[in-house]
C-alpha atoms as a PDB file:
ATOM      1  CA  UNK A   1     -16.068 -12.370  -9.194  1.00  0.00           C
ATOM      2  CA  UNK A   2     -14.229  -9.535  -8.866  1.00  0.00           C
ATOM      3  CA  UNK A   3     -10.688  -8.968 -10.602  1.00  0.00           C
ATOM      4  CA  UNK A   4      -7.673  -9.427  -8.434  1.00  0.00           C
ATOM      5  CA  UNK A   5      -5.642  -6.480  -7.121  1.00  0.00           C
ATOM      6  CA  UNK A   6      -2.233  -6.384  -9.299  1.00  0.00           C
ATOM      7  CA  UNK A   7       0.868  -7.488  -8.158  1.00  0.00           C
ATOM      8  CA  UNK A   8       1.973  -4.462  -5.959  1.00  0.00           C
ATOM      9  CA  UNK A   9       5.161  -3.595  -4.775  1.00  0.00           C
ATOM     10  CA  UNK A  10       6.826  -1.327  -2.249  1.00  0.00           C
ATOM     11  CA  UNK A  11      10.378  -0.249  -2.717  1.00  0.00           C
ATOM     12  CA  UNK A  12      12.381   1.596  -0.278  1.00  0.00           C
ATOM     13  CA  UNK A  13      15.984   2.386  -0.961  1.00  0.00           C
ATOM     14  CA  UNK A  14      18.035  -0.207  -2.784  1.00  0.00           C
ATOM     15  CA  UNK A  15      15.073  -3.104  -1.578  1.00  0.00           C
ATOM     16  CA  UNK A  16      11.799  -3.870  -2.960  1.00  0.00           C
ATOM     17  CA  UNK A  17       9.048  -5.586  -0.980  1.00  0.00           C
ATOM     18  CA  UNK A  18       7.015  -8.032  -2.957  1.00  0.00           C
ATOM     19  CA  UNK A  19       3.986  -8.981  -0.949  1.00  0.00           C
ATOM     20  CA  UNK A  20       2.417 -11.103  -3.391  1.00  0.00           C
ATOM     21  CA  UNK A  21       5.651 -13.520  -4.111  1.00  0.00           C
ATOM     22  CA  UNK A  22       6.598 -12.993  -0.282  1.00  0.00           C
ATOM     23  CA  UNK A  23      10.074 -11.828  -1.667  1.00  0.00           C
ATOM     24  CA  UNK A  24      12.700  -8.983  -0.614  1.00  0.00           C
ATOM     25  CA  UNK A  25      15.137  -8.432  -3.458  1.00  0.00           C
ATOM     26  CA  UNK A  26      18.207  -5.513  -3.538  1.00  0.00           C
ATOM     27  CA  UNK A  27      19.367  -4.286  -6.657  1.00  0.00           C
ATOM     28  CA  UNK A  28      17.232  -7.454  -8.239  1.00  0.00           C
ATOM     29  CA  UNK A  29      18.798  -9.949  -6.324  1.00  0.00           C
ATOM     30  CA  UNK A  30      16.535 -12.064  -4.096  1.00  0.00           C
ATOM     31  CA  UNK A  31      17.288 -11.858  -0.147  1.00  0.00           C
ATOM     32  CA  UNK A  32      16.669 -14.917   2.104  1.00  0.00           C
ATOM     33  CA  UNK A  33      13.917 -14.425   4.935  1.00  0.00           C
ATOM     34  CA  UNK A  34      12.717 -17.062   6.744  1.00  0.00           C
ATOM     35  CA  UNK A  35       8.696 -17.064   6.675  1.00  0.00           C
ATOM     36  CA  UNK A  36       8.429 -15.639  10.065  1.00  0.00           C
ATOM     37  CA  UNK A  37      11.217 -12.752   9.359  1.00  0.00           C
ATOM     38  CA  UNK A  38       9.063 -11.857   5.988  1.00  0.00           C
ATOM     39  CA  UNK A  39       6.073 -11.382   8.195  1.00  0.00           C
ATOM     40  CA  UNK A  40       7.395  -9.584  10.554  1.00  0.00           C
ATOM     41  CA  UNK A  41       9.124  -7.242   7.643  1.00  0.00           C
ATOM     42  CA  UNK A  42       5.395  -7.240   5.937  1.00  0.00           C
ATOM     43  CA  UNK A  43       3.893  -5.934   9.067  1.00  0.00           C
ATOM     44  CA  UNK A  44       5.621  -3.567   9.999  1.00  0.00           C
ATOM     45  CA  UNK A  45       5.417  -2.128   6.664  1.00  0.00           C
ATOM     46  CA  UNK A  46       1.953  -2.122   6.467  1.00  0.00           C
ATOM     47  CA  UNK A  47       1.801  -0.575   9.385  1.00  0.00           C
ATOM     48  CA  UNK A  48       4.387   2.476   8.773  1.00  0.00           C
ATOM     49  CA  UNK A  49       5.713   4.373  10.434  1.00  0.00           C
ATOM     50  CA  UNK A  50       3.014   3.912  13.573  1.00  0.00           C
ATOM     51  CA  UNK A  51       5.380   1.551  16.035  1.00  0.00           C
ATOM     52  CA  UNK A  52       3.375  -1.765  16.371  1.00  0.00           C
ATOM     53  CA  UNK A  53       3.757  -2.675  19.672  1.00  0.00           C
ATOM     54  CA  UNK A  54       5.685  -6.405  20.809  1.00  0.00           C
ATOM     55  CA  UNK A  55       2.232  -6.971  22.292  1.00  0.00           C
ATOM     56  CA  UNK A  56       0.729  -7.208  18.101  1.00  0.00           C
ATOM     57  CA  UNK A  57       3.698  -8.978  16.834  1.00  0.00           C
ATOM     58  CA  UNK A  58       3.511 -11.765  19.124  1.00  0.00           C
ATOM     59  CA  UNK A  59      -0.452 -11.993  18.316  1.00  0.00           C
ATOM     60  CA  UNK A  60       0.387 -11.711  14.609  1.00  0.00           C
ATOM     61  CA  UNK A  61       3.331 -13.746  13.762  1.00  0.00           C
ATOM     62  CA  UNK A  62       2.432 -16.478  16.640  1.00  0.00           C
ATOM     63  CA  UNK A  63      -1.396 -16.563  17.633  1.00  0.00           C
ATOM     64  CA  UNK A  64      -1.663 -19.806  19.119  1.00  0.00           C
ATOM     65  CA  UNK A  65       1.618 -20.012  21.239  1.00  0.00           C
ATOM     66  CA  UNK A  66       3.230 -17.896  23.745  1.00  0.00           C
ATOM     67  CA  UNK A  67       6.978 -17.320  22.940  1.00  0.00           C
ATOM     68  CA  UNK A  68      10.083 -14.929  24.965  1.00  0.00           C
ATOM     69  CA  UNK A  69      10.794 -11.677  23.532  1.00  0.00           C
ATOM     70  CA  UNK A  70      13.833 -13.467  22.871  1.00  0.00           C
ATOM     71  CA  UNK A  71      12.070 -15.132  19.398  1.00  0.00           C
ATOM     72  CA  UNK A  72      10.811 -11.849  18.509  1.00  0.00           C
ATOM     73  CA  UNK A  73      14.270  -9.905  19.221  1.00  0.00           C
ATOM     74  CA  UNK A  74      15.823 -12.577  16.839  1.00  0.00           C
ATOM     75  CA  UNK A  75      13.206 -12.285  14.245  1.00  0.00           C
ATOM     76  CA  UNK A  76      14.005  -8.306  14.227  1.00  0.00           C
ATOM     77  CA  UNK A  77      17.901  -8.880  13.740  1.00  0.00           C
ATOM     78  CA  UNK A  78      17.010 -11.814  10.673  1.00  0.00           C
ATOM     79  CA  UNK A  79      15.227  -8.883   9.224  1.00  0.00           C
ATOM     80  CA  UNK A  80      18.227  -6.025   9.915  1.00  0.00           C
ATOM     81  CA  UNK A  81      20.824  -8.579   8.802  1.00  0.00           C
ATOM     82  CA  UNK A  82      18.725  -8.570   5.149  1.00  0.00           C
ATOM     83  CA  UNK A  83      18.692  -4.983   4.929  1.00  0.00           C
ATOM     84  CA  UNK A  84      22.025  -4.340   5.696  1.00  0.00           C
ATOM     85  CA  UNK A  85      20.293  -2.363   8.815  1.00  0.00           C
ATOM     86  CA  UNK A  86      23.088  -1.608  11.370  1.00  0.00           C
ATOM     87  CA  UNK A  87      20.137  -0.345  14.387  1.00  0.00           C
ATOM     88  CA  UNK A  88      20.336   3.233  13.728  1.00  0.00           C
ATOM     89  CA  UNK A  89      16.719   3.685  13.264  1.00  0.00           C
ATOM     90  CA  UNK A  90      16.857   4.660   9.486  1.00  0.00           C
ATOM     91  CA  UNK A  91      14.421   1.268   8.307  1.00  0.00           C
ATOM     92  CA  UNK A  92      13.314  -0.527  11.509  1.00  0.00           C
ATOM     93  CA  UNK A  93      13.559   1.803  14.710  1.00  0.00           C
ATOM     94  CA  UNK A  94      13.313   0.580  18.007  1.00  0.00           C
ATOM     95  CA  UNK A  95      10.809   2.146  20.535  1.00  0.00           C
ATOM     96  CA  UNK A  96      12.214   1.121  23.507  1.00  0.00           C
ATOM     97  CA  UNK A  97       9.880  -1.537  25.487  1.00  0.00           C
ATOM     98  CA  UNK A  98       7.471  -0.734  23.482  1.00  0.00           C
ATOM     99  CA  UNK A  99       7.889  -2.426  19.637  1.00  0.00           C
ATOM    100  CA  UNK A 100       8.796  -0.939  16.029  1.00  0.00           C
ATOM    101  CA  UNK A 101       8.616   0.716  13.539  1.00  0.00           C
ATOM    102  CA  UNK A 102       9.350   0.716   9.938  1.00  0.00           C
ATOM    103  CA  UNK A 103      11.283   4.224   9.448  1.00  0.00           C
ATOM    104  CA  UNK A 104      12.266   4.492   5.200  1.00  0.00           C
ATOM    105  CA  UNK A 105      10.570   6.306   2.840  1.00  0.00           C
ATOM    106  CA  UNK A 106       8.346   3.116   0.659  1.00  0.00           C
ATOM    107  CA  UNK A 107       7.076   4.059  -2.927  1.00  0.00           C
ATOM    108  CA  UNK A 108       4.671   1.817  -4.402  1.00  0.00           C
ATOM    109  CA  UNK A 109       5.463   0.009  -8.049  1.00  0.00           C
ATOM    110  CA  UNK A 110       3.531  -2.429 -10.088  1.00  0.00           C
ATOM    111  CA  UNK A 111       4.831  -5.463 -11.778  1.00  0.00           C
ATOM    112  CA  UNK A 112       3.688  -6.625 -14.941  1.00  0.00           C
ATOM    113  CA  UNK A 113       0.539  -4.632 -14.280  1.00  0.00           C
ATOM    114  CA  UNK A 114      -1.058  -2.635 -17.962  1.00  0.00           C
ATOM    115  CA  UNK A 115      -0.847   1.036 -16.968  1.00  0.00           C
ATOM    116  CA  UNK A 116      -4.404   2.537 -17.596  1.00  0.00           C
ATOM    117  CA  UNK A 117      -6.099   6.290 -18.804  1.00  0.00           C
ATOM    118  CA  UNK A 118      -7.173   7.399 -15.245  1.00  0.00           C
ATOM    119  CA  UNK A 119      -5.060   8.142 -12.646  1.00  0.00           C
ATOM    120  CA  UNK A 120      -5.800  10.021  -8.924  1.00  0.00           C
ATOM    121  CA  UNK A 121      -4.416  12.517  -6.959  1.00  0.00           C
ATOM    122  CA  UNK A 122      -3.934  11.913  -3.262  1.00  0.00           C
ATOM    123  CA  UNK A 123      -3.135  15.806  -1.962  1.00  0.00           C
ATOM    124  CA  UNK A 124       0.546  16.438  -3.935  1.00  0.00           C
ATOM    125  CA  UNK A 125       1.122  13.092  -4.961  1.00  0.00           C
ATOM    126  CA  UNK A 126       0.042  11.288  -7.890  1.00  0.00           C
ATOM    127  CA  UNK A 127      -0.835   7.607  -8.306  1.00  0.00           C
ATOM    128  CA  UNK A 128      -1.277   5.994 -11.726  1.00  0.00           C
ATOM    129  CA  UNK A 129      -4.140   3.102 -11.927  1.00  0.00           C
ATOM    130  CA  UNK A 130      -4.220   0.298 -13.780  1.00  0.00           C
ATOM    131  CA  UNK A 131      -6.432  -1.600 -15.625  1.00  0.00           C
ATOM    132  CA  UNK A 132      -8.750  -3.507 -13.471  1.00  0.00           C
ATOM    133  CA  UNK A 133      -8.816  -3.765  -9.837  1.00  0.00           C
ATOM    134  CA  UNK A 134      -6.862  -0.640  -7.666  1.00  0.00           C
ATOM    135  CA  UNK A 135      -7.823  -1.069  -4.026  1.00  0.00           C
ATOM    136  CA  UNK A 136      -7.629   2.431  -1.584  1.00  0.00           C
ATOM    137  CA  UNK A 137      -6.745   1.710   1.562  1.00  0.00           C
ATOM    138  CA  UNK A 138      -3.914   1.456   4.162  1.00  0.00           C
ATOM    139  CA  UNK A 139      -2.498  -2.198   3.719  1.00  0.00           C
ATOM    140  CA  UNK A 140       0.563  -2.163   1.752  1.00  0.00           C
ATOM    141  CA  UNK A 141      -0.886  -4.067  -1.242  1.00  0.00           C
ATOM    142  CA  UNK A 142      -3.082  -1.275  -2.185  1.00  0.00           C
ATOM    143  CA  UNK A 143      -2.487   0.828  -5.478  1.00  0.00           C
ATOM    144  CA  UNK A 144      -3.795   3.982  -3.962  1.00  0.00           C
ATOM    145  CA  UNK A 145      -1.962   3.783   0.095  1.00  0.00           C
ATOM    146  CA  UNK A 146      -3.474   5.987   2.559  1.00  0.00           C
ATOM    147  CA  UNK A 147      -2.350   5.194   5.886  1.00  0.00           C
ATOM    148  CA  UNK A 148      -3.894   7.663   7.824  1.00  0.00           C
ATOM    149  CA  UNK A 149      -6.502   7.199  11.008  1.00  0.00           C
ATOM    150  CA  UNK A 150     -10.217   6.617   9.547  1.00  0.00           C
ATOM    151  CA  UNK A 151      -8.729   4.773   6.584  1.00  0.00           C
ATOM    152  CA  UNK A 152      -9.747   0.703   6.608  1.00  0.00           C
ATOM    153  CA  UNK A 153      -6.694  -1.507   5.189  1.00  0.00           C
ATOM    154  CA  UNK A 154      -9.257  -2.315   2.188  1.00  0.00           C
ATOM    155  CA  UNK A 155     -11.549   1.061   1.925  1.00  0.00           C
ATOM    156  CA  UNK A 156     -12.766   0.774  -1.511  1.00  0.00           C
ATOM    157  CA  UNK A 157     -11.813   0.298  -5.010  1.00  0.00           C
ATOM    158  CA  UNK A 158     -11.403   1.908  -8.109  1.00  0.00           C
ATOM    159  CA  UNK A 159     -11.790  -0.318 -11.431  1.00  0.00           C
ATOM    160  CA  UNK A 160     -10.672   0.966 -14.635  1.00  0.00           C
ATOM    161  CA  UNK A 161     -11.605   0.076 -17.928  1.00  0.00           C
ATOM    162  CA  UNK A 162     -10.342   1.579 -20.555  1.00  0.00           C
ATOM    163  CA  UNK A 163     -11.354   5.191 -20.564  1.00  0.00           C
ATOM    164  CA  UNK A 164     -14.082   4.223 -18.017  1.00  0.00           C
ATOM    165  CA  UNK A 165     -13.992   3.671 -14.318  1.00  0.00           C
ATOM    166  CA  UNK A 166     -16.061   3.341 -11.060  1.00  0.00           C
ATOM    167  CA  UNK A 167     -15.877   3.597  -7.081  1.00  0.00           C
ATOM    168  CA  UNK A 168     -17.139   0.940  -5.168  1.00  0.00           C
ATOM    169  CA  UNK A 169     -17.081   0.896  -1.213  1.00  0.00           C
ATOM    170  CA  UNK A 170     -15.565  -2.596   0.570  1.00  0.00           C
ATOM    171  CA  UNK A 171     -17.426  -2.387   3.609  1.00  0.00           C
ATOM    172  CA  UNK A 172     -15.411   0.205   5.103  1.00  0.00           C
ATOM    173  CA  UNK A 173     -16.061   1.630   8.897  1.00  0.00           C
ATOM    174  CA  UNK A 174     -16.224   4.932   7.753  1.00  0.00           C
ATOM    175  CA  UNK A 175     -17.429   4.868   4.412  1.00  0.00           C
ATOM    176  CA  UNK A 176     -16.793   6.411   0.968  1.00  0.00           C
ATOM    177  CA  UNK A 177     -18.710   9.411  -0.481  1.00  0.00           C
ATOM    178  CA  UNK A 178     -18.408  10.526  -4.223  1.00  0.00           C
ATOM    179  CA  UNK A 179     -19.004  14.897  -4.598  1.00  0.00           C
ATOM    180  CA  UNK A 180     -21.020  14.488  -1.246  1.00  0.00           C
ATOM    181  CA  UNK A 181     -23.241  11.486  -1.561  1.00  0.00           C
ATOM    182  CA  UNK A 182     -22.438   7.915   0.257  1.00  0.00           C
ATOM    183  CA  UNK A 183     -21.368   5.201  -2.543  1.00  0.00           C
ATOM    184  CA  UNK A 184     -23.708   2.530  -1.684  1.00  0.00           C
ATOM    185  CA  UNK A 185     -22.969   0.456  -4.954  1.00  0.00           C
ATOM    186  CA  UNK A 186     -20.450   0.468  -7.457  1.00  0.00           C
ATOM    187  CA  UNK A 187     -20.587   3.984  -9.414  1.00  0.00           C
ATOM    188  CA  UNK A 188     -19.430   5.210 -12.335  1.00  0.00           C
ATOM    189  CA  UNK A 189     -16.607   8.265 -12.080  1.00  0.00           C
ATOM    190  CA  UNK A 190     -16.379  11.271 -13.763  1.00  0.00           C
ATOM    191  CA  UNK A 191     -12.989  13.278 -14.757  1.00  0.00           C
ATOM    192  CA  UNK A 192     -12.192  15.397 -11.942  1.00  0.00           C
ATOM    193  CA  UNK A 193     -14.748  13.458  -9.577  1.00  0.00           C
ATOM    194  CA  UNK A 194     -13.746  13.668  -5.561  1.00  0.00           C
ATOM    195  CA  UNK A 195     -13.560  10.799  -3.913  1.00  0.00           C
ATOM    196  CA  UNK A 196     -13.910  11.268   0.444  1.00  0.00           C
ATOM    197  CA  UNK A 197     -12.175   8.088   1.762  1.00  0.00           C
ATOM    198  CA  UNK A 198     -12.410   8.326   5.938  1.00  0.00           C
ATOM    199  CA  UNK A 199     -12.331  12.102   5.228  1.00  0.00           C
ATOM    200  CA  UNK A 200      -9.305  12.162   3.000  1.00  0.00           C
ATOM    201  CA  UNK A 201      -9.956  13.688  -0.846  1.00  0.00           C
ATOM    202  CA  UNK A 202      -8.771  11.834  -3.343  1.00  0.00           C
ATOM    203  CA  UNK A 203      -9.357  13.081  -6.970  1.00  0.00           C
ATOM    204  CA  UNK A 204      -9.977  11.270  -9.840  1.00  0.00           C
ATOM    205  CA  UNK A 205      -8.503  12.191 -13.513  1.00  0.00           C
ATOM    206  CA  UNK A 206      -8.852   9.949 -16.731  1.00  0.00           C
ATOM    207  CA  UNK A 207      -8.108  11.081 -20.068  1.00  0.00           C
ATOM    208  CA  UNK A 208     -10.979  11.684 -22.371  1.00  0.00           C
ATOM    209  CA  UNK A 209      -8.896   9.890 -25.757  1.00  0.00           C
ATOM    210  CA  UNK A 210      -6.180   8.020 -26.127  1.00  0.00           C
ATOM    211  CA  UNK A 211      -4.264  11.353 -27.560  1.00  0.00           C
ATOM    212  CA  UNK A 212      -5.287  13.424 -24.820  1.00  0.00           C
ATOM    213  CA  UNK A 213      -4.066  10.746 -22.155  1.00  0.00           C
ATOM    214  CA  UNK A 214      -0.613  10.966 -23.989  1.00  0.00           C
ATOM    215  CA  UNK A 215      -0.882  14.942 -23.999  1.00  0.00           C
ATOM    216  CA  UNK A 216      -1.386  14.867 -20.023  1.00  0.00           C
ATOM    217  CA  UNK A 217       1.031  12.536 -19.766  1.00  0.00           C
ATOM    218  CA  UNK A 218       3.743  13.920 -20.930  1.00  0.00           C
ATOM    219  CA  UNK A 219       2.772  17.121 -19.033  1.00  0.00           C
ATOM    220  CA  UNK A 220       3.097  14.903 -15.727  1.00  0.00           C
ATOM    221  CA  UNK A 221       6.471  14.169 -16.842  1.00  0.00           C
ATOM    222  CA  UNK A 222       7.575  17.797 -17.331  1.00  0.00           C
END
């Protein structure tokens, strides 16, 4: 059986977004959400910043009942009211008669997750792995988030062991290549390895020692 992803998080602002524990907390402190409202919050989150439509909210958060857009309308202002959102599109914007979006800046974080020797490089922007399980893909409860058309919500996954890792495909529609060749199985990665995920690079670095891991590291911090 394969290891389970680590406890992700997303924080945006003041607010982080705990998926697993189905919590919101500011500054630390939990916020209330009914289950519905955290849904709704989740969703639209995974699904940033594309506007899901009212047409996939009411499928999502009730698929055996019809309800007014009334429920969902109230849903949306439980969810402001949390955030401290006043409607001026800066965390969920309105796309009139259409649905929402989810409009802040979100930066993934790991809880009590052991950092690991490898991390990748998605164009600019870094993302540190952990030991174990990191899944690519565009839900939100992937380490490596790529929410881009072509991407699956759970693409593939990268699973690091010590100074070790490899890539492993989940099935996705359009597939995962390692430097040109389709990863059929799970394979082992090199240092500066490229990874094609729906036809977005992502580069893979590990450290070759536990000294030169702390050298690079402290570069990154620089």
């Amino acid at each position: 059986m394969p290891m389970a992803p680590p406890a992700t998080t997303l924080r945006f602002g003041r607010f982080v977004l705990d998926c697993a524990s189905r919590q919101v907390t500011a500054d630390g402190a939990r916020m209330h959400l009914t289950p519905k409202a955290f849904d709704l919050l989740s969703l639209l989150v995974s699904e940033a910043p594309r506007v899901v439509t009212k047409g996939e909210l009411h499928r999502h958060l009730w698929p055996d009942s019809f309800v007014s857009d009334a429920s969902l309308l109230g849903l949306i202002k439980e969810v402001r009211r949390a955030l401290n959102d006043d409607g001026d599109g800066s965390l969920i914007r309105t796309a009139h008669r259409v649905g929402y979006a989810f409009a802040a800046p979100l930066s993934p974080t790991h809880s009590g997750a052991a950092s690991s020797a490898a991390w990748v490089m998605v164009g600019d922007v870094c993302v540190p792995l952990t030991e174990g399980e990191n899944l690519i893909g565009r839900d939100a409860a992937c380490t490596v988030r790529v929410n881009l058309l072509g991407i699956s919500r759970c693409h593939a996954r990268i699973v690091v062991s010590g100074f070790t890792a490899t890539i492993e495909d989940l099935g996705s529609k359009n597939g995962t290549t390692l430097d040109g060749e389709s990863v059929v199985r799970a394979t082992a990665l090199r240092e500066g390895d490229q990874i094609y995920v729906g036809g977005t690079i992502v580069r893979f670095h590990v450290a070759s020692t536990a000294r030169s891991l702390k050298d690079t590291m402290s570069l990154m911090l620089m």
